[in-house]
Protein backbone atom coordinates (compact mmCIF):
# COMPACT_ATOMS: atom_id res chain seq x y z
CA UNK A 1 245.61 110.94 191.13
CA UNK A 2 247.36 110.57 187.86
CA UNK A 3 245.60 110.91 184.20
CA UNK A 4 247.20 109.60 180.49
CA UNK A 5 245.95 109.49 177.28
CA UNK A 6 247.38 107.17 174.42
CA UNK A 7 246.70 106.05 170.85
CA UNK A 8 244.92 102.74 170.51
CA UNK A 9 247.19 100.71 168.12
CA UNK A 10 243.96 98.42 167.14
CA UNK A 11 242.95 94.44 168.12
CA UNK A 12 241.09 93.15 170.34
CA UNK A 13 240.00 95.22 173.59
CA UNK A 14 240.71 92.57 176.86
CA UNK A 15 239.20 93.65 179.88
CA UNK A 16 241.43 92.84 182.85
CA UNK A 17 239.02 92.24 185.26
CA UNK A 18 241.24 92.82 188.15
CA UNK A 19 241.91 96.47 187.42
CA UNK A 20 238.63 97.65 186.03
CA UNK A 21 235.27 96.50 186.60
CA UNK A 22 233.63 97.80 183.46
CA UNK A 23 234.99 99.70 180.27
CA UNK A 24 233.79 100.66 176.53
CA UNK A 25 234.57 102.77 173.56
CA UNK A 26 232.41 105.56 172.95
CA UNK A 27 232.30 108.07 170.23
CA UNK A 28 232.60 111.50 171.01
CA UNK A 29 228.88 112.36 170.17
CA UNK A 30 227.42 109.46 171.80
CA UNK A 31 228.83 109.22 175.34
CA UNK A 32 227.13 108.02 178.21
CA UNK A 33 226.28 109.54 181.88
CA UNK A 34 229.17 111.75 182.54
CA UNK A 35 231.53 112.21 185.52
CA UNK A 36 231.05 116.07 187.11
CA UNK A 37 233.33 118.57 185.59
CA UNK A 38 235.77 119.04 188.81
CA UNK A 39 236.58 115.71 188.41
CA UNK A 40 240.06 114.28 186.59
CA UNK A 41 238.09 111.71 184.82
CA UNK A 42 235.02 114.42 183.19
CA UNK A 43 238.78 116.88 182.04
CA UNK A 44 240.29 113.81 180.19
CA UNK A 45 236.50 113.08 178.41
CA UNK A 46 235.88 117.28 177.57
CA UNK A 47 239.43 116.74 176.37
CA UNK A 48 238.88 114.35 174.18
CA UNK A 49 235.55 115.60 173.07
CA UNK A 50 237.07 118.69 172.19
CA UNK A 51 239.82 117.23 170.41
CA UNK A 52 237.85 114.31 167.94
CA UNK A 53 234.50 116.25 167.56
């Protein structure tokens, strides 16, 4: 399993429905349900978290 991070340029957010069945942007103190911390997915969001609080 592979992770990435990027910087959003701006426009309009297109969800490409065959890749990804949901997505959203979320600030960092208003984040929904979380992923359990072992996983790659909950490291990239307590990265970010800790990085834009």
């Amino acid at each position: 399993m592979l992770s990435f991070t990027a910087e959003y340029a701006g426009g309009d957010f297109v969800l490409e429905e065959a890749e990804i069945a949901e997505a959203g942007w979320f600030a960092p103190d208003a984040l929904p349900l979380l992923p359990p911390p072992p996983s790659i997915a909950r490291r990239l969001i307590d990265w970010f978290v800790d990085t834009y609080r």
